[in-house]
Protein backbone atom coordinates (compact mmCIF):
# COMPACT_ATOMS: atom_id res chain seq x y z
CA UNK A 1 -9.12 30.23 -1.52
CA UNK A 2 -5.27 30.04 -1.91
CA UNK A 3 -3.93 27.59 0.92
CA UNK A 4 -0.63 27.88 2.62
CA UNK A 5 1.60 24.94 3.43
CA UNK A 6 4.64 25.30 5.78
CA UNK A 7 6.81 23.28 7.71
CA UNK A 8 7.49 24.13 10.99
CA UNK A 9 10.27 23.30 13.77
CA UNK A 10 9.55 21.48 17.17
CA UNK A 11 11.68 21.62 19.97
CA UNK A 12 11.84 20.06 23.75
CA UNK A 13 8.39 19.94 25.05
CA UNK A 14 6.54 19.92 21.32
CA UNK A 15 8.55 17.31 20.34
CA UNK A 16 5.42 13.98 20.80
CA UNK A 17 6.50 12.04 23.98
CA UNK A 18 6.89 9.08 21.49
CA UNK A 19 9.82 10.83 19.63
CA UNK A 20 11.46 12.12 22.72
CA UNK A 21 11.27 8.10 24.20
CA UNK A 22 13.64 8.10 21.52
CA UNK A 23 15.97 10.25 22.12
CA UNK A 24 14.61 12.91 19.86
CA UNK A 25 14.75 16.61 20.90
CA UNK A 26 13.39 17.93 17.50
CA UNK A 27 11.19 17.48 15.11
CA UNK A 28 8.87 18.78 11.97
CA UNK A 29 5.10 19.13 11.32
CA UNK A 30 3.66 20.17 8.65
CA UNK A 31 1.01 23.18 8.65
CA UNK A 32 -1.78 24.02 5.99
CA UNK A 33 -3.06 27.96 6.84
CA UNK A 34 -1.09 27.55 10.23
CA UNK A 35 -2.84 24.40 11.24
CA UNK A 36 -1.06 21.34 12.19
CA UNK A 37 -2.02 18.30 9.79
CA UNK A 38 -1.05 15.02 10.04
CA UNK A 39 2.29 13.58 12.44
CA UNK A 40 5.47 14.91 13.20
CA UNK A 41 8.79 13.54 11.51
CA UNK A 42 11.57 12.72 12.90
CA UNK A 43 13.17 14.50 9.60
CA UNK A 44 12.99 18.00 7.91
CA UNK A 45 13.25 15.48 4.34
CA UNK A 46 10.36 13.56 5.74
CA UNK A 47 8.35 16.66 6.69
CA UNK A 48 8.98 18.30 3.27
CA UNK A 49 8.11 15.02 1.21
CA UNK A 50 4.18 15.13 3.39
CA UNK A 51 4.12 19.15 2.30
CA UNK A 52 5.12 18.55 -1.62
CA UNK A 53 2.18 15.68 -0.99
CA UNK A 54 -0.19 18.52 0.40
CA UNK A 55 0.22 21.18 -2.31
CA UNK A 56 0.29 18.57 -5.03
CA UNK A 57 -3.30 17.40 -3.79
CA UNK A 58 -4.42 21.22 -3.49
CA UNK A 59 -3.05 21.96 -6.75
CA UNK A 60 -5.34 19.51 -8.25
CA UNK A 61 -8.12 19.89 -6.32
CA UNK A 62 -7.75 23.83 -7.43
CA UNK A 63 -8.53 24.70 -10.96
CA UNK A 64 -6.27 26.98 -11.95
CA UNK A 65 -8.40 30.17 -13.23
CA UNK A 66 -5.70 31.60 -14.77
CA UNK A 67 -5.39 29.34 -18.08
């Protein structure tokens, strides 16, 4: 099965009430087949860094049946 990873915006009430305490009105999860895994980040750069993570650990886990 071919997984999707995405990152995906938060804004006002999405945003955890632990990143709003601090002054944060935005934020970034990451989502594998439109599921939210893992925290939200406080940074799009932090958010991409977890989904490079999450393909790189599907891509191995995923023999490629092409080669």
């Amino acid at each position: 099965m071919l997984s999707k990873v995405d990152v995906a915006v938060m804004i006002g009430s999405g945003v955890p009430a632990s990143l709003r305490a601090l002054g944060q009105s935005v934020c970034w999860v990451v989502l594998l087949n439109g599921e939210r895994r893992g925290t939200a980040f406080s940074s799009r750069d932090e958010a991409e860094e977890c989904r490079a993570a999450w393909l790189a650990q599907l891509n191995k886990e995923t023999p490629d049946s092409l080669h």
